[in-house]
Protein backbone atom coordinates (compact mmCIF):
# COMPACT_ATOMS: atom_id res chain seq x y z
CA UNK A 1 115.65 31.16 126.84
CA UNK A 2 114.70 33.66 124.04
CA UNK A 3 115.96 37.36 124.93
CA UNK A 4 114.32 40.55 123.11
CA UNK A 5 115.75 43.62 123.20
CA UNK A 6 112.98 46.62 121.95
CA UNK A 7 112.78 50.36 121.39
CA UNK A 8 110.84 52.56 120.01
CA UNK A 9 111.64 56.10 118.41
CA UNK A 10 109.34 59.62 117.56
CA UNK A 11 110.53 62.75 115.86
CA UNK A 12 108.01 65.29 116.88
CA UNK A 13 106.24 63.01 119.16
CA UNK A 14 103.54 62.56 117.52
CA UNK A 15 105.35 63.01 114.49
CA UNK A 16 107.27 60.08 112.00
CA UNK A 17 108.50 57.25 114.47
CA UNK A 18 110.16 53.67 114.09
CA UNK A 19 110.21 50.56 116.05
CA UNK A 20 112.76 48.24 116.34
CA UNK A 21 113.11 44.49 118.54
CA UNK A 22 116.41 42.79 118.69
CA UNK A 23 115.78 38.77 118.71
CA UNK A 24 118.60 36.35 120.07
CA UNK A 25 117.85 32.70 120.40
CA UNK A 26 120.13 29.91 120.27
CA UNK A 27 123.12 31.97 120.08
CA UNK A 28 121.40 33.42 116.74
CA UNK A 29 120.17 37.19 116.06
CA UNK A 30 117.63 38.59 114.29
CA UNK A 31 116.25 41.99 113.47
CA UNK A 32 112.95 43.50 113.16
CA UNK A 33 112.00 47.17 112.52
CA UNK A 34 109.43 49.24 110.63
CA UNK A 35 108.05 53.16 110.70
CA UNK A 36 104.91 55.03 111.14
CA UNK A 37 104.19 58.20 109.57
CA UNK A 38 102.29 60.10 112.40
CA UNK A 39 102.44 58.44 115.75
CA UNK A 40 104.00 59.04 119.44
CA UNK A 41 107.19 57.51 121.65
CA UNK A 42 104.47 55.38 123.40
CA UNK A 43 103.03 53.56 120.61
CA UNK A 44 106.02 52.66 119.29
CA UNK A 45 107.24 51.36 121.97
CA UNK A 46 104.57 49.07 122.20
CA UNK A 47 104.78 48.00 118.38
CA UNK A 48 108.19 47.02 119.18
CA UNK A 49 107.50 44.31 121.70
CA UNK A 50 104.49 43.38 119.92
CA UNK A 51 106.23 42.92 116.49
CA UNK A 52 109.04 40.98 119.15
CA UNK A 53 107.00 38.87 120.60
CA UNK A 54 104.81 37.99 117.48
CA UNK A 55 108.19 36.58 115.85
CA UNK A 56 108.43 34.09 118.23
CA UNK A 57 106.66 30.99 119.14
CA UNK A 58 104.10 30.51 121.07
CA UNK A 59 104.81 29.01 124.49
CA UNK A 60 107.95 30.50 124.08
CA UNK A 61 110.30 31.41 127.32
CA UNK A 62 111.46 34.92 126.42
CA UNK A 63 112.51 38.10 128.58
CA UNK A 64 111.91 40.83 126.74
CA UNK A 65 114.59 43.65 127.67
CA UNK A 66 112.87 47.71 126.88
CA UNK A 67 113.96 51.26 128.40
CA UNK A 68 110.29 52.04 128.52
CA UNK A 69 108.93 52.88 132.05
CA UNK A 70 105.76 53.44 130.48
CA UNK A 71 105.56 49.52 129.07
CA UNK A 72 107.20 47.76 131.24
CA UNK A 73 105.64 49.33 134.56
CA UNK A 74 102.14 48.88 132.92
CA UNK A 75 103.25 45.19 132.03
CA UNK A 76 104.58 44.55 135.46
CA UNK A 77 103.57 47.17 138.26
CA UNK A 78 99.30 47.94 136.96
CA UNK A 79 99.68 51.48 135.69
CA UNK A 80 96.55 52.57 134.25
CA UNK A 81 95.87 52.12 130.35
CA UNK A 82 94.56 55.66 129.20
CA UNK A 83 95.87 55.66 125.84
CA UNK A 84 96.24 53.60 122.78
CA UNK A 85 94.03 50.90 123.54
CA UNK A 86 94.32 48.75 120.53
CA UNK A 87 97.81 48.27 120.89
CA UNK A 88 97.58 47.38 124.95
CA UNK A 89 95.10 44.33 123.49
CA UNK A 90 97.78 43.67 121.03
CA UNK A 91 100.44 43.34 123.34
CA UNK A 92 98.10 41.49 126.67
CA UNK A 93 97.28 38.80 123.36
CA UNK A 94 101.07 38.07 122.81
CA UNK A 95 101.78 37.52 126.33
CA UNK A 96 99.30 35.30 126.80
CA UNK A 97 100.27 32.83 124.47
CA UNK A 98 104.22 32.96 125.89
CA UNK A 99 106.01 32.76 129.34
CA UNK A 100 107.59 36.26 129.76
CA UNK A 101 109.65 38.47 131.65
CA UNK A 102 109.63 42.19 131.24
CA UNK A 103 113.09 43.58 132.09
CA UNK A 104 113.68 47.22 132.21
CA UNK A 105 116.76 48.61 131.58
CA UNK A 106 118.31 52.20 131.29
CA UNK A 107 118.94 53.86 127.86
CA UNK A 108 121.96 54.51 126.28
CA UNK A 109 124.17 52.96 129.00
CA UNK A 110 126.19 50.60 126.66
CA UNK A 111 123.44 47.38 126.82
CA UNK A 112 124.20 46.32 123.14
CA UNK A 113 121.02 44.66 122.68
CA UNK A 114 118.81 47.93 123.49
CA UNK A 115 121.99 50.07 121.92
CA UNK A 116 121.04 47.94 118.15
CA UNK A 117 117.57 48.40 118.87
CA UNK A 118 117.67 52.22 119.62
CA UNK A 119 119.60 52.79 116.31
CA UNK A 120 117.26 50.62 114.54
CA UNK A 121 114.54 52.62 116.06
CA UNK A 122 116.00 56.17 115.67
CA UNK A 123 116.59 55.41 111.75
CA UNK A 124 113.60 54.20 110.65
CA UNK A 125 111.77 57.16 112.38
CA UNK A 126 114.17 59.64 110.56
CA UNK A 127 113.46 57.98 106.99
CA UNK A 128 111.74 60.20 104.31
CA UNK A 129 107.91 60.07 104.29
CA UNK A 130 106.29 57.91 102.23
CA UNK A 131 104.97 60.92 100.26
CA UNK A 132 108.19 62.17 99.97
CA UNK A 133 109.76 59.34 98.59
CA UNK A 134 110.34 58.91 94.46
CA UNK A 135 111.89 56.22 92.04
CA UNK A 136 114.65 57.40 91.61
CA UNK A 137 115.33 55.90 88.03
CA UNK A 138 112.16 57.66 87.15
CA UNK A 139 112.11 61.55 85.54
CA UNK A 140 109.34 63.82 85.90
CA UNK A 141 107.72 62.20 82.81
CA UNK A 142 107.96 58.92 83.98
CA UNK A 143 110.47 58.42 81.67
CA UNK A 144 113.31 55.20 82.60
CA UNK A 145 116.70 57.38 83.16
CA UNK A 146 119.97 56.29 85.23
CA UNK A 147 120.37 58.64 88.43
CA UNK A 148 122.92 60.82 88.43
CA UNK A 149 125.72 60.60 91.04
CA UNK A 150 128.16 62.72 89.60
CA UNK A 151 128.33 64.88 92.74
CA UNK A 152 128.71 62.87 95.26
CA UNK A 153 131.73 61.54 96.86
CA UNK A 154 133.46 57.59 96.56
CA UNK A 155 132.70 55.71 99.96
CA UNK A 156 133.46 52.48 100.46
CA UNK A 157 130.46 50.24 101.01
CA UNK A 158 129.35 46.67 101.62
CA UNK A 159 126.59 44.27 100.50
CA UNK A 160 125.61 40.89 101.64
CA UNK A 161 122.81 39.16 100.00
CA UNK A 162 121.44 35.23 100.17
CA UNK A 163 119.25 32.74 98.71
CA UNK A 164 118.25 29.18 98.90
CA UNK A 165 118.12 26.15 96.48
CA UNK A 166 116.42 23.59 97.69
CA UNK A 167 116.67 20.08 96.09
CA UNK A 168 116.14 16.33 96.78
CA UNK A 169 118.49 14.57 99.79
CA UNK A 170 120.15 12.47 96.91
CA UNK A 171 120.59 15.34 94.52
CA UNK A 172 122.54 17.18 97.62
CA UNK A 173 124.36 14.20 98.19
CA UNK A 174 125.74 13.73 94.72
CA UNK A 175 126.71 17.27 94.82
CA UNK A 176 128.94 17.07 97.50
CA UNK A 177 130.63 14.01 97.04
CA UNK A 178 131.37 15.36 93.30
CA UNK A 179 129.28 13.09 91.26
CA UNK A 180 127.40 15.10 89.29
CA UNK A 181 128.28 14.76 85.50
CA UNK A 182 128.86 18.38 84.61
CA UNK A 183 131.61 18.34 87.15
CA UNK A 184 132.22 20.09 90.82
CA UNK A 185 128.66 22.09 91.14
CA UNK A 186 129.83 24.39 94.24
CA UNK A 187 132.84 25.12 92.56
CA UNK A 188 131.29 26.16 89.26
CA UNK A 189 128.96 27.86 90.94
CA UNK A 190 131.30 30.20 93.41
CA UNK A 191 133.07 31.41 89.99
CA UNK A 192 129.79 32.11 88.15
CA UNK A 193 128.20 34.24 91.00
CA UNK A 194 131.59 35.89 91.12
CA UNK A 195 131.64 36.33 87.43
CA UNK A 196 127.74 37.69 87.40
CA UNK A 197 128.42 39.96 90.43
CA UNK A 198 131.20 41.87 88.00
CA UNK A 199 128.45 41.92 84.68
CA UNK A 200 125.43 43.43 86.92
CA UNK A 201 125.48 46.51 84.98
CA UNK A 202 125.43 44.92 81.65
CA UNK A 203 122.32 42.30 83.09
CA UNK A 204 120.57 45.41 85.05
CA UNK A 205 119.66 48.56 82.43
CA UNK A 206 119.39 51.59 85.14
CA UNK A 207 122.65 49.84 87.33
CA UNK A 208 125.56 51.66 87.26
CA UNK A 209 128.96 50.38 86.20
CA UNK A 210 131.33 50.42 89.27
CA UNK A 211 134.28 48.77 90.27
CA UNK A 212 134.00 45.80 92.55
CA UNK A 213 136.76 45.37 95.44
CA UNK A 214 135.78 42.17 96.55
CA UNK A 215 132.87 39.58 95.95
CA UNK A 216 132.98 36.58 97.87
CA UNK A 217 130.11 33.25 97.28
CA UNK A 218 129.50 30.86 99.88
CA UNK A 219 127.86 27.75 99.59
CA UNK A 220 126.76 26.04 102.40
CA UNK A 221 124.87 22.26 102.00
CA UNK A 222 122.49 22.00 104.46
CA UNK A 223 121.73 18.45 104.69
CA UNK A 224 118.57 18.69 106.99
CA UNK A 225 116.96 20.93 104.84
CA UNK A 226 117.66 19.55 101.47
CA UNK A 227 119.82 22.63 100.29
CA UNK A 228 122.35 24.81 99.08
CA UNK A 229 122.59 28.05 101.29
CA UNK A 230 124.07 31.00 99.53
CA UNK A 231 125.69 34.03 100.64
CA UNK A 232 127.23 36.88 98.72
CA UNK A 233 129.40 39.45 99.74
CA UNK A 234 130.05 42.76 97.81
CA UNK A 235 132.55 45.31 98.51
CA UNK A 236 133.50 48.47 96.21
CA UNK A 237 134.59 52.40 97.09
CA UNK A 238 132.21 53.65 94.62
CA UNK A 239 129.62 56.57 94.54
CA UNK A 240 126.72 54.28 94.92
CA UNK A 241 125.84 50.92 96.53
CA UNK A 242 126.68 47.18 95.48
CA UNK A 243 123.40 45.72 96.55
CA UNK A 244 122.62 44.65 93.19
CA UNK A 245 126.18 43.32 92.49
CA UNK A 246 125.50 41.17 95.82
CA UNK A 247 122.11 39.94 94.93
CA UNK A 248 123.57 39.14 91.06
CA UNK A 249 126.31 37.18 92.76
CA UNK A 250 123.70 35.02 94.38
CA UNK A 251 120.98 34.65 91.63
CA UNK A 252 123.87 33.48 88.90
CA UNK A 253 125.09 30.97 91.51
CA UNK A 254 121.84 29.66 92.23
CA UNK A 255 120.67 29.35 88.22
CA UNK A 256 123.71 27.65 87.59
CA UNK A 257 123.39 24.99 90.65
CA UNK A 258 119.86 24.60 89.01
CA UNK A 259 121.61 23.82 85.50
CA UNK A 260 124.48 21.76 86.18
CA UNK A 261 121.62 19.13 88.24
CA UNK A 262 118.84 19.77 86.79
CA UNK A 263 119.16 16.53 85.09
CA UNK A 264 118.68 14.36 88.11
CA UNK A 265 116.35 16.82 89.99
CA UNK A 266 113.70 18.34 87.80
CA UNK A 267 111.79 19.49 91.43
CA UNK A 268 115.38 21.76 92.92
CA UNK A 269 113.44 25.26 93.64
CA UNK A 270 115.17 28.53 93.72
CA UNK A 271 114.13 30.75 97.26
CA UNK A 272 114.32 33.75 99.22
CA UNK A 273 116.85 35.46 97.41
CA UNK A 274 116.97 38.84 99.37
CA UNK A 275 118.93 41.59 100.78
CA UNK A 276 120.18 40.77 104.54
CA UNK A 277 122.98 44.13 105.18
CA UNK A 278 124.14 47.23 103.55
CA UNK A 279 126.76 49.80 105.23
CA UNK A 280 128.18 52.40 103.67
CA UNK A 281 126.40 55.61 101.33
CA UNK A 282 123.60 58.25 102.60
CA UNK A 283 120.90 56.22 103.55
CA UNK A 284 123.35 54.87 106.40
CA UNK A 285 123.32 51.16 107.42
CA UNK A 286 120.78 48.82 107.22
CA UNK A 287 120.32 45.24 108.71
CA UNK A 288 117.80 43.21 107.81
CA UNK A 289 119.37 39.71 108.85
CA UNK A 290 122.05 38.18 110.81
């Protein structure tokens, strides 16, 4: 059984508004969320448990979990459809293809699911408009520059970041029983994304220099796949973030996995190296991934 947890958020109403759907499945969580510039509470609403339901399979057994009167009665109880059509058409398509529940629930009442999903929700909405928005490491000329943060304030703040390599089952195999003939891969590998993590600002030209708390690498075989899972962790008390520090950690671990067996494994491919979490700074928290 699949359980989605959805909300939807509007500052104005119509006004900028975000959407947000909570995924757990197999004891695993996922999040989803996006904005809209001008829209209403309604729509978003409805974007949520589309956007839900869409990331799951179909023929899927899900109950999807929403505060919305408005949704779920229309889903469940026949109110009328007067408004936003396209997105009713969305939504009666998703169902179709999945056996599902609609489960209303009251807001703000300590359900953790909808709780994530609200905050999710409620930040996206309150993001800066796209019009609004400038790179940063940009000047009014256009010219490269390094952003200032000379006034604001040391907080601490976290990263996580992660990326794939995937490679042949007997190229894995050699790696973890140690055979390779440039020596113990993971363990070379752990020190050099720990080592690139520190030099980010020297590899990066706009990054700023900060100091790092704590980076940790993990390396995780995944034998049914056919690879290496990496994850990075960067901590620092610093005036700005360690998201590239985090994503450094994990692209110098995964080139040098690629080195040390490239010999015997010409095919390994390097993948999905992204951001998952951030807390800490102005922008607030932000997760992207269990």
């Amino acid at each position: 059984m699949i359980h989605i947890y959805t909300d939807g958020s509007c500052l104005g109403n119509p006004g900028p508004g975000g959407w947000a759907a909570v995924i757990q499945q197999d004891g695993n969580k996922r999040s989803l969320a996006g904005r809209e510039e001008q829209t209403t509470n309604n729509r978003m609403e409805l974007l949520a448990a589309i956007k839900g339901l869409e990331a799951i399979p179909d023929g899927a057994e899900v109950t999807l979990f929403s505060d919305s009167q408005y949704m779920v009665n229309t889903m469940t109880r026949g109110w009328k459809r007067n408004a936003n059509q396209d997105l009713w058409t969305r939504l009666d398509a998703a169902v179709e293809r999945r056996r599902i529940k609609f489960q209303w629930v009251r807001g703000h009442v300590g359900n953790t699911g909808n709780e994530e999903a609200n905050a999710l929700a409620t930040m996206q909405a309150g993001l800066p408009h796209e019009k609004e928005k400038a790179l940063s490491h940009l000047d009014a000329q256009g010219r490269a520059r390094m952003v200032d943060v000379g006034e604001k304030e040391p907080t601490a703040r976290v990263a996580v970041a992660r990326g794939t390599v995937r490679m042949k089952p007997e190229t894995l195999r050699l790696i973890q029983q140690g055979q390779m003939e440039k020596g113990d891969v993971l363990a070379v590998a752990r020190i050099a994304g720990i080592m690139g993590a520190k030099k980010t600002s020297e590899l990066v030209p706009l990054c700023h220099p900060i100091p790092i708390d704590q980076v940790t690498v993990e390396l995780e075989p995944d034998e049914a796949q056919g690879a290496i899972q990496i994850t990075a962790t960067a901590r620092t008390t610093a005036k700005t973030g360690v998201e590239m520090e985090a994503l450094t950690a994990v692209s110098v671990a995964a080139l040098t996995i690629y080195d040390m067996a490239k010999a015997v494994d010409r095919g390994m491919r390097i993948e999905g190296i992204r951001l998952v979490s951030k807390r800490g700074g102005q922008s607030g928290d932000i997760l992207l991934e269990q």
